[in-house]
N, C-alpha and C. Protein backbone atom coordinates (compact mmCIF):
# COMPACT_ATOMS: atom_id res chain seq x y z
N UNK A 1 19.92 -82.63 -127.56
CA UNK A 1 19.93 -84.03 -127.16
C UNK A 1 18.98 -84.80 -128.08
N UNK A 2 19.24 -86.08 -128.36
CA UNK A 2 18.41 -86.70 -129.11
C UNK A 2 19.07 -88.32 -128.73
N UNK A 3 17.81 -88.77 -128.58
CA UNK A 3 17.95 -90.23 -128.26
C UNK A 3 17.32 -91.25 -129.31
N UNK A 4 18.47 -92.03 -129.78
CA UNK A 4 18.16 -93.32 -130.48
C UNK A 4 18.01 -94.84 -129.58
N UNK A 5 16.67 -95.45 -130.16
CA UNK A 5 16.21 -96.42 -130.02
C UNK A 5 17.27 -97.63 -130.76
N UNK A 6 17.86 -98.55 -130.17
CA UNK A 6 18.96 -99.67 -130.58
C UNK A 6 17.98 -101.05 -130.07
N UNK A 7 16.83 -101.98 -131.08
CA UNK A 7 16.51 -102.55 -130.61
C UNK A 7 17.62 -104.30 -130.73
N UNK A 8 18.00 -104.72 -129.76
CA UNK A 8 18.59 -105.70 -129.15
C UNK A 8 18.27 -106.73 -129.87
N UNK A 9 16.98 -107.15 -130.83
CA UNK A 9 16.84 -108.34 -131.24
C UNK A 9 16.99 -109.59 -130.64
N UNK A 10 16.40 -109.37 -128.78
CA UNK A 10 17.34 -110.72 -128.12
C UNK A 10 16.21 -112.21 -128.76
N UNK A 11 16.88 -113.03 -128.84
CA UNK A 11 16.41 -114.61 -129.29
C UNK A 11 15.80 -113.90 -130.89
N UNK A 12 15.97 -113.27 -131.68
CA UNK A 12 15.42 -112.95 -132.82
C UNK A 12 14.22 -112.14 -132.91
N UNK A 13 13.61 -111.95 -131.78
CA UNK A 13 12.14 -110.92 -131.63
C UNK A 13 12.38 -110.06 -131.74
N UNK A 14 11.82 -108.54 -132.39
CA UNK A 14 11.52 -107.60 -132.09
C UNK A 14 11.31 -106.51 -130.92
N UNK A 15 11.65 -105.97 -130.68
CA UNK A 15 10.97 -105.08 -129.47
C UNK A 15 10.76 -105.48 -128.38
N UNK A 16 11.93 -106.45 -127.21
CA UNK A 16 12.10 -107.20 -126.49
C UNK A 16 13.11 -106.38 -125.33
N UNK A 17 13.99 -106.28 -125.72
CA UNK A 17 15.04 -105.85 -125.08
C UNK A 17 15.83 -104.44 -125.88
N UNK A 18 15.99 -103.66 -125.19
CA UNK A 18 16.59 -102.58 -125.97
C UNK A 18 17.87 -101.35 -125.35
N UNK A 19 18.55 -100.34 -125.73
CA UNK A 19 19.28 -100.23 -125.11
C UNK A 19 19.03 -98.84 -125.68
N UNK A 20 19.70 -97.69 -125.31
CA UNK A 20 19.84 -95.98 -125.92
C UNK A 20 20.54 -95.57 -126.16
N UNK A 21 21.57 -94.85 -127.13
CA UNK A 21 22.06 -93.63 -127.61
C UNK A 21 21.88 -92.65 -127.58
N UNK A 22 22.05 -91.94 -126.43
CA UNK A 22 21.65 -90.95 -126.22
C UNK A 22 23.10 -89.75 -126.63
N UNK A 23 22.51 -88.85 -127.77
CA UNK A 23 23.33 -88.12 -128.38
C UNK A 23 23.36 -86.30 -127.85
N UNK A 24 24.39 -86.12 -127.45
CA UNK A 24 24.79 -84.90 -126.85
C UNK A 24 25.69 -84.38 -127.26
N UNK A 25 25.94 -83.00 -127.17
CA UNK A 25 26.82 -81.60 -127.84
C UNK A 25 28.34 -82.22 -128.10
N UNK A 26 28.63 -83.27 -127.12
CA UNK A 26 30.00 -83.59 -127.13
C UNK A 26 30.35 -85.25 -127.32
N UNK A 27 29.33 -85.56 -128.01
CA UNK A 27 29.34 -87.53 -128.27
C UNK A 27 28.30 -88.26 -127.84
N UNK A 28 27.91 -89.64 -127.62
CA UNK A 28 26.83 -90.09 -126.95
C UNK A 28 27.48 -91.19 -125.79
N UNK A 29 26.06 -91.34 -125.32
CA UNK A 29 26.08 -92.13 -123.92
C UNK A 29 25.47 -93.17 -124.05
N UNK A 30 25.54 -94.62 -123.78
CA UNK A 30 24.83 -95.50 -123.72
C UNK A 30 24.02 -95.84 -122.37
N UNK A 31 22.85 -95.83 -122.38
CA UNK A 31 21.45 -96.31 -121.26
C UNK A 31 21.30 -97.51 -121.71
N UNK A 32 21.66 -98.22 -120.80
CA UNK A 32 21.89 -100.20 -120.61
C UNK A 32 22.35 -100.72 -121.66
N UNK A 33 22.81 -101.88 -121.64
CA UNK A 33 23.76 -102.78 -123.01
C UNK A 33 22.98 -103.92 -123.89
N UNK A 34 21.80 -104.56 -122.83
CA UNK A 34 21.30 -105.53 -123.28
C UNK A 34 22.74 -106.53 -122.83
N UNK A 35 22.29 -107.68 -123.15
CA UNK A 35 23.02 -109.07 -122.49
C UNK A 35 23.99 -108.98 -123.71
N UNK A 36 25.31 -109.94 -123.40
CA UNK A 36 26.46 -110.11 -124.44
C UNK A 36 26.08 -111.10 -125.16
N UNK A 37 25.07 -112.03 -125.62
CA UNK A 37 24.29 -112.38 -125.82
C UNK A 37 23.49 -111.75 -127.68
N UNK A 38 23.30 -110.38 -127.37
CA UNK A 38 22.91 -109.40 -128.65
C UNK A 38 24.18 -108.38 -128.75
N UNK A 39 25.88 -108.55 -128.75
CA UNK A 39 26.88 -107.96 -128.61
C UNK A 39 26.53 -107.36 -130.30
N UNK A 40 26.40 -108.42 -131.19
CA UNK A 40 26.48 -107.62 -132.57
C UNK A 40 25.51 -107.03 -132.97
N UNK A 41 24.02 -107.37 -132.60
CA UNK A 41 22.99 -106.06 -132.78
C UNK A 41 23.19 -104.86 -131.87
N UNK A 42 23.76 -104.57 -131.16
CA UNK A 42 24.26 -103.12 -130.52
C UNK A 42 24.96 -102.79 -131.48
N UNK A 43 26.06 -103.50 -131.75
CA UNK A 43 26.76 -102.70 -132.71
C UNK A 43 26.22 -102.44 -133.95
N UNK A 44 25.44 -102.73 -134.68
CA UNK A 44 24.69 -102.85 -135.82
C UNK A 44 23.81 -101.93 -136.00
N UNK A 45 23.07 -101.64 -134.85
CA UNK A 45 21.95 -100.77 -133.88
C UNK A 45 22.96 -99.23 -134.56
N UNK A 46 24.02 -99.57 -133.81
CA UNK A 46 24.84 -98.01 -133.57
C UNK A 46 25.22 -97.79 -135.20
N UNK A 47 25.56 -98.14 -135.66
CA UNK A 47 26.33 -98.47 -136.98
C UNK A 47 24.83 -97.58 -137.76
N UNK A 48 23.62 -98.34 -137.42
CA UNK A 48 22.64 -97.72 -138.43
C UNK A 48 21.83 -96.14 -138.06
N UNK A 49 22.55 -95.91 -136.71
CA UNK A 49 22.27 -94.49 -136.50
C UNK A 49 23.23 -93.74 -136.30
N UNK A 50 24.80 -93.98 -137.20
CA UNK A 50 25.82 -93.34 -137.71
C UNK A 50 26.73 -93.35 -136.67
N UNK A 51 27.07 -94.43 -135.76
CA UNK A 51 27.92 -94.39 -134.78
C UNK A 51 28.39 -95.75 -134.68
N UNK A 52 29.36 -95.68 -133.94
CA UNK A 52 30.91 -96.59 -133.79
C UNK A 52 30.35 -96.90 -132.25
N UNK A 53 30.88 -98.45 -132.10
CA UNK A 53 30.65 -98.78 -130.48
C UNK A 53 32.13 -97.87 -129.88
N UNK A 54 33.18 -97.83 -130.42
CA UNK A 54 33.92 -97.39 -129.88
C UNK A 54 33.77 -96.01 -129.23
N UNK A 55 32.74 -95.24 -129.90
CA UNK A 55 32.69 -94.08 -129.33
C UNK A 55 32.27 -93.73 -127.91
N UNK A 56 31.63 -94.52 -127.23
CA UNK A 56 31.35 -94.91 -126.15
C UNK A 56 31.99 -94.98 -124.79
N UNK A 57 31.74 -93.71 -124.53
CA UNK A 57 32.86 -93.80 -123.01
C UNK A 57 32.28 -93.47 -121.90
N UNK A 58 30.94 -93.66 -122.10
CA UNK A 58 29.91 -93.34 -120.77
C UNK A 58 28.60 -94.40 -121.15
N UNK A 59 28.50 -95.44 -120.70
CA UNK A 59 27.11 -96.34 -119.54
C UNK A 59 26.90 -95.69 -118.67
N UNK A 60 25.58 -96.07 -119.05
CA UNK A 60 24.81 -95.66 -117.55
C UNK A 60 23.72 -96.90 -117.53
N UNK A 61 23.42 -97.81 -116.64
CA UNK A 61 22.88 -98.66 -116.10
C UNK A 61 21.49 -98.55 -115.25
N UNK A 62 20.67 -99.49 -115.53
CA UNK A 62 19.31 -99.02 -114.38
C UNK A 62 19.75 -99.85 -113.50
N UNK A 63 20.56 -101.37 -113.54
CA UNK A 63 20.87 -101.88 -112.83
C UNK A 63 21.09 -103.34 -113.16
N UNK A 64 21.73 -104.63 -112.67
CA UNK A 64 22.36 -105.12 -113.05
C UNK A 64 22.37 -106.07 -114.03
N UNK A 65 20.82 -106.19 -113.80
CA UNK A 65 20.31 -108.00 -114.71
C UNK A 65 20.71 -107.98 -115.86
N UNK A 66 20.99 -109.42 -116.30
CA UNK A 66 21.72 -109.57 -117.62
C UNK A 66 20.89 -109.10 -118.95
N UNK A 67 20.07 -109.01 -118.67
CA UNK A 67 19.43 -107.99 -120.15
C UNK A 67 19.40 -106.41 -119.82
N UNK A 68 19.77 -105.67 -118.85
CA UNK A 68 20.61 -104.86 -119.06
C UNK A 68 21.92 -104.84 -119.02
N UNK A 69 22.51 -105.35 -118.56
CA UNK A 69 23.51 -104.46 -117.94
C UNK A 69 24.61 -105.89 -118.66
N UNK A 70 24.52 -106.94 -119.05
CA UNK A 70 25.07 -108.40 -119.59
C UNK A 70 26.36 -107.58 -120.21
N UNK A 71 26.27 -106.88 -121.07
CA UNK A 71 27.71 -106.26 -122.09
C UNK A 71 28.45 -105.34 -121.62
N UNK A 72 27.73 -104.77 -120.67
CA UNK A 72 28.68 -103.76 -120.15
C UNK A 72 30.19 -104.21 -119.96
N UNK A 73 30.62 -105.50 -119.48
CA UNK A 73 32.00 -105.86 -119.45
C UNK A 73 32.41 -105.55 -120.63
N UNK A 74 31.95 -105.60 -122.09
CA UNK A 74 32.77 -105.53 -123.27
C UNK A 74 32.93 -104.01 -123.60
N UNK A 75 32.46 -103.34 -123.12
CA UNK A 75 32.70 -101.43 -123.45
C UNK A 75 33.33 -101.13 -122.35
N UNK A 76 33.67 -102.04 -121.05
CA UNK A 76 34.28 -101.31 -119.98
C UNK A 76 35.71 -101.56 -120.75
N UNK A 77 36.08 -102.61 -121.01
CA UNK A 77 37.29 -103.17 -121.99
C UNK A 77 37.79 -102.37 -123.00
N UNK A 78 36.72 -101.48 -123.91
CA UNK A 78 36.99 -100.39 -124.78
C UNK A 78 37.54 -99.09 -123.79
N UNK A 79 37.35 -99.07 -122.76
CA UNK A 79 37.87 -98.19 -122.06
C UNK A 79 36.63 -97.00 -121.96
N UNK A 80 35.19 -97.58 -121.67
CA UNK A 80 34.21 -96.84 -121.23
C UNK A 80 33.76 -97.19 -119.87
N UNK A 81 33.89 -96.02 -119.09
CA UNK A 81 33.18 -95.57 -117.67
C UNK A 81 31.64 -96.63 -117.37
N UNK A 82 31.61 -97.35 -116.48
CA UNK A 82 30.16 -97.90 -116.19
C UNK A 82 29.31 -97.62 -114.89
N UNK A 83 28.24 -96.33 -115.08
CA UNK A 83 27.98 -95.93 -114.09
C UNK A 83 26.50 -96.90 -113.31
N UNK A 84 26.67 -97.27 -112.08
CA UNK A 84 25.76 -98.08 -111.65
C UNK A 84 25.76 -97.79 -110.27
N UNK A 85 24.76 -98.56 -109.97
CA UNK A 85 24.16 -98.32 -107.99
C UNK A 85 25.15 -99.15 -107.04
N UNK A 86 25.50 -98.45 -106.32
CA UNK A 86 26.52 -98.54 -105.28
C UNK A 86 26.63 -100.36 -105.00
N UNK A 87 25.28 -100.84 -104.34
CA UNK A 87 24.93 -102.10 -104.99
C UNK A 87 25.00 -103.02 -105.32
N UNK A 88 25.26 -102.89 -107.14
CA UNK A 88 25.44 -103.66 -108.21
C UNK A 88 27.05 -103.57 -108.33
N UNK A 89 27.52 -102.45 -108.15
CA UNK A 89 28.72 -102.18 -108.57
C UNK A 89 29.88 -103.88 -107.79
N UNK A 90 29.42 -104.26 -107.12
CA UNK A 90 30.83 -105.09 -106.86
C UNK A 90 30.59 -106.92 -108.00
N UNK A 91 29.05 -106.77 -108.02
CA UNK A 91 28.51 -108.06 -109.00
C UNK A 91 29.39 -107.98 -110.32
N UNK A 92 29.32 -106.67 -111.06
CA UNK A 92 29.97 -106.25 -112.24
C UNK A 92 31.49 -106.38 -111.95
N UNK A 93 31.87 -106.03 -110.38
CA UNK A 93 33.77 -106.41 -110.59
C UNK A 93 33.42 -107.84 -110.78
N UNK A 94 33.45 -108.58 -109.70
CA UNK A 94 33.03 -109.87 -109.58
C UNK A 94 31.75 -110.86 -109.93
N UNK A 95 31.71 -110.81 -111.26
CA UNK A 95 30.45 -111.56 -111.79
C UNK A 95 29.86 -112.87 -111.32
N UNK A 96 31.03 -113.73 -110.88
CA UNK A 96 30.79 -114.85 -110.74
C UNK A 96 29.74 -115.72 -109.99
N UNK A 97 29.47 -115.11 -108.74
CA UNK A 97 28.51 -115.50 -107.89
C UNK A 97 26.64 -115.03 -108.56
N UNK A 98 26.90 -113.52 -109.39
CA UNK A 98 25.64 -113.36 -109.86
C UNK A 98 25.08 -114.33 -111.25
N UNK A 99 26.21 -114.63 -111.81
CA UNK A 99 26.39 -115.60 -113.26
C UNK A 99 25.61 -116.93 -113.21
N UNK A 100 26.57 -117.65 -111.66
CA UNK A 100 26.13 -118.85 -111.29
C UNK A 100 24.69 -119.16 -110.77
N UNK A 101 24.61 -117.72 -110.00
CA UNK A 101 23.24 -117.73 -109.87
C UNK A 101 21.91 -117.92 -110.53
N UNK A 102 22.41 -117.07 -111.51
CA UNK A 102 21.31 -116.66 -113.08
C UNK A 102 21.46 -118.53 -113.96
N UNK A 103 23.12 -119.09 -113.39
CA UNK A 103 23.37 -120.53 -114.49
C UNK A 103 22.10 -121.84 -113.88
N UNK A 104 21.51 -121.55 -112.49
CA UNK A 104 20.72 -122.47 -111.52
C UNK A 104 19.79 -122.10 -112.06
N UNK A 105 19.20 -121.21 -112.79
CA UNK A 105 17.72 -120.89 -113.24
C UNK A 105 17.68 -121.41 -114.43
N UNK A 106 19.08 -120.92 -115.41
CA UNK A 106 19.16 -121.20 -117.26
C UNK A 106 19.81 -122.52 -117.37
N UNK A 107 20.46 -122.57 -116.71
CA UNK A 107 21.01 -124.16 -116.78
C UNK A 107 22.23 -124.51 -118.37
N UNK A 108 21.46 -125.26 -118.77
CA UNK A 108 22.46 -125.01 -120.09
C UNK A 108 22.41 -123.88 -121.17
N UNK A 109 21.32 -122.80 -120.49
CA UNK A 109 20.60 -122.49 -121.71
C UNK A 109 21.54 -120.95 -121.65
N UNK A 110 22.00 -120.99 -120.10
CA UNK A 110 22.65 -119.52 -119.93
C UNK A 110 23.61 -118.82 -120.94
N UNK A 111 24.51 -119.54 -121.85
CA UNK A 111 25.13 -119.24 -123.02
C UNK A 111 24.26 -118.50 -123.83
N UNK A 112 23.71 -119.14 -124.13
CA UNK A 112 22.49 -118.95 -125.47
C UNK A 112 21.67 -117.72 -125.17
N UNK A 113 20.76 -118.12 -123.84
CA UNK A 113 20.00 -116.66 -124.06
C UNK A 113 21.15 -115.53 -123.61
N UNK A 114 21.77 -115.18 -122.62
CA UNK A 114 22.88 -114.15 -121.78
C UNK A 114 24.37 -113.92 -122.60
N UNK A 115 24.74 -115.23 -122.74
CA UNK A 115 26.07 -114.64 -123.28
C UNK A 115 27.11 -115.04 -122.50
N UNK A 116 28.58 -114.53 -122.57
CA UNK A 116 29.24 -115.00 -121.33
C UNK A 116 29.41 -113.32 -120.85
N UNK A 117 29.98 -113.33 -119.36
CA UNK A 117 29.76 -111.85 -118.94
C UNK A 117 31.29 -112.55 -117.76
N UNK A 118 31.61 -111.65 -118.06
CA UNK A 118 33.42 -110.79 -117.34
C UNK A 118 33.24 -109.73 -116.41
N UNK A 119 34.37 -110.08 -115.88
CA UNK A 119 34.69 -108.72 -114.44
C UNK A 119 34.79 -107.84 -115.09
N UNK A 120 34.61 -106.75 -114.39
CA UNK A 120 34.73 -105.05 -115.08
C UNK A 120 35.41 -104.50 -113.81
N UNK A 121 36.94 -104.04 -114.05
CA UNK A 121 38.04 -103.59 -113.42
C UNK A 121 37.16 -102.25 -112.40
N UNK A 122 38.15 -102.58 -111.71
CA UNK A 122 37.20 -101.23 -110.88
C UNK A 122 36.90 -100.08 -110.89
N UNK A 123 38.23 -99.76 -111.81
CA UNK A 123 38.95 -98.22 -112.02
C UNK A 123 38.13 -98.10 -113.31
N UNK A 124 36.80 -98.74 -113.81
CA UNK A 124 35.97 -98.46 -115.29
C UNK A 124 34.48 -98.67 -114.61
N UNK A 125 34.32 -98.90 -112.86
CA UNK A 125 32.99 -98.41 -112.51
C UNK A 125 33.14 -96.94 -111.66
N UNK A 126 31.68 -96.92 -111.56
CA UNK A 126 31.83 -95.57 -110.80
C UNK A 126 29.69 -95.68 -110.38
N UNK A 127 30.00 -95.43 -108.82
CA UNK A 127 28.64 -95.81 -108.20
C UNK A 127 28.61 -94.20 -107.58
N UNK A 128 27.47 -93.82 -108.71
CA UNK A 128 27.51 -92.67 -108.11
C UNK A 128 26.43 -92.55 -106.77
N UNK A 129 26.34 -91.19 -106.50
CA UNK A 129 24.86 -90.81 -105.11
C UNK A 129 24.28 -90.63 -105.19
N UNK A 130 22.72 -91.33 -104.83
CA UNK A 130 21.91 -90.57 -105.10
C UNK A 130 21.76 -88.64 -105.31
N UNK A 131 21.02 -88.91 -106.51
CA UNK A 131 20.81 -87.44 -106.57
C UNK A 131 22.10 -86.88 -107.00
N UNK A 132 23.29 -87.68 -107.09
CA UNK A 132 24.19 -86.92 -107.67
C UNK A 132 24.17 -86.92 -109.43
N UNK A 133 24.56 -85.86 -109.80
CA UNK A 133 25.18 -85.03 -111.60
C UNK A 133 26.06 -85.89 -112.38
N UNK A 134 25.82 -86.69 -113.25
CA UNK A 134 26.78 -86.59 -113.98
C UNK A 134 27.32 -86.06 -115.36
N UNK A 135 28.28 -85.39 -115.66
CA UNK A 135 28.39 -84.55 -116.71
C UNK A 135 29.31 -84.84 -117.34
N UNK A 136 28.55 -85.24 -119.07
CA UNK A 136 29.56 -86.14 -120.03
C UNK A 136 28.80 -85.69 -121.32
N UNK A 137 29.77 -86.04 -122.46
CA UNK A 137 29.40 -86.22 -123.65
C UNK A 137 28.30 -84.85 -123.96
N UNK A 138 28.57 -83.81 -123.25
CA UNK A 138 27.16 -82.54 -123.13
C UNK A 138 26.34 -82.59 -122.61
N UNK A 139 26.07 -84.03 -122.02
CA UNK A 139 24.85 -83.70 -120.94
C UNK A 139 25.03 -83.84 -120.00
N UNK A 140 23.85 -84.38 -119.13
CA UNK A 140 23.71 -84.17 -117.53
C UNK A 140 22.87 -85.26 -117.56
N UNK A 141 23.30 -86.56 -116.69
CA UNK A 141 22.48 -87.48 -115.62
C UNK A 141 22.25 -87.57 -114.79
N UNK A 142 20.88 -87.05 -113.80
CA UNK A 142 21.32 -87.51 -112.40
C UNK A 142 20.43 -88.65 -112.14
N UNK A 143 21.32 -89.97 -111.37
CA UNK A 143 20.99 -90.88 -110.40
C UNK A 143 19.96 -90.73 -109.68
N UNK A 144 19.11 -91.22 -109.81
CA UNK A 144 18.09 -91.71 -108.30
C UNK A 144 17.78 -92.76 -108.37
N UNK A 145 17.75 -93.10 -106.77
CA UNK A 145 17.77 -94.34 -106.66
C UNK A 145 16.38 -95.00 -106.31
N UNK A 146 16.02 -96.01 -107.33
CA UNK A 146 14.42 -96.07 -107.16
C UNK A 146 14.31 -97.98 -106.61
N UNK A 147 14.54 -98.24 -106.06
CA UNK A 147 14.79 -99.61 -105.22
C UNK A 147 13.11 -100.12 -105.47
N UNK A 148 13.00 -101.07 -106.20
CA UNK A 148 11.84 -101.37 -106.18
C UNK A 148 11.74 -103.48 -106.97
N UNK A 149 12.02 -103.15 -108.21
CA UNK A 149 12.28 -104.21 -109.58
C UNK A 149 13.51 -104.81 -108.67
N UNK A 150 14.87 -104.08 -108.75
CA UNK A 150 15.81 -104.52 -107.99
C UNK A 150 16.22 -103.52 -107.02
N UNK A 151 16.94 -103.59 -105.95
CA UNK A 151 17.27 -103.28 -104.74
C UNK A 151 18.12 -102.03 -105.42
N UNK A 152 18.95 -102.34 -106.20
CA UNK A 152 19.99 -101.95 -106.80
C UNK A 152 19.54 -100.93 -107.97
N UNK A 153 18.91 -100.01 -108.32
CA UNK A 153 18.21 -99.60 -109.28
C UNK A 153 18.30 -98.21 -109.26
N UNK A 154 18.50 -97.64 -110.50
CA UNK A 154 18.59 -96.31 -110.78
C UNK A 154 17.45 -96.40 -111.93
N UNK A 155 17.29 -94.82 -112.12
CA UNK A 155 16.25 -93.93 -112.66
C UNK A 155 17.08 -92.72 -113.19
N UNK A 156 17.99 -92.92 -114.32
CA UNK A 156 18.57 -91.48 -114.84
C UNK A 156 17.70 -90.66 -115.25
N UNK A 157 17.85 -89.68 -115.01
CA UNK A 157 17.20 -88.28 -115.22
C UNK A 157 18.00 -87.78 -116.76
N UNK A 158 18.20 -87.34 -117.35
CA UNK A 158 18.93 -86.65 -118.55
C UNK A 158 18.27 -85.43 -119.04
N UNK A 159 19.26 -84.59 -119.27
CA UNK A 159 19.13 -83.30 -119.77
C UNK A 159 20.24 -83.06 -120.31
């Protein structure tokens, strides 16, 4: 296993927001997306540690806020799995109410810093159980659920 650092570059800073590649026996996994917002430094990110966004058929999420979890709609679309807390999981089908929410704080600005963010079909989430395995790409994640930052919050384990 070996994990690459993909820093997000969100608003042009450095070391702000970031996302993982985490590389295993059988492909890699992405640990959060960063907002749609930094869509082409992910890909750029991946590109400079010898990988394709397309390769991507496993997210895994700490949980929902738009600097994590913002792009996940655009890899669920590539036809990658988005694993998240039981939770979060219906915000990501139905964005709209969490969007508008986040639009009362950013106002006009929500484009600019976030991005725009889309439903993610249902049949491309998957809320796993606490404490439950997941086994992809050669490794192993397990879920726990650490409710604290947000209600909604995981803590992958990886091996």
């Amino acid at each position: 296993m070996k994990i690459h650092t993909i820093d997000l570059q969100f608003m042009g800073v450095d070391r702000s927001i970031a996302a993982y590649a985490v590389e295993g026996s059988g492909g890699i996994v992405l640990i959060e997306t960063g907002p749609y917002s930094t869509w082409e430094a992910l890909q750029k990110g991946l590109i400079e540690h010898g990988f394709h966004i397309d390769q991507i058929q496993s997210v895994f999420l700490s949980h929902i806020h738009f600097d994590h979890a913002g792009a996940a709609w655009a890899l669920a679309e590539r036809g990658a799995t988005i694993y998240v807390h039981p939770a979060g999981l219906p915000h990501l089908a139905a964005p709209e109410k969490l969007y508008n929410s986040a639009k009362q704080i950013y106002g006009d600005q929500m484009e600019l810093l976030w991005g725009k963010m889309e439903p993610i079909k249902e049949e491309r989430l998957y809320a796993p159980q606490h404490g439950e395995t997941i086994e992809t790409c050669g490794l192993r994640l397990t879920a726990w659920y650490t409710p604290g930052h947000a209600v909604h919050h995981i803590a992958w384990e990886v091996v």
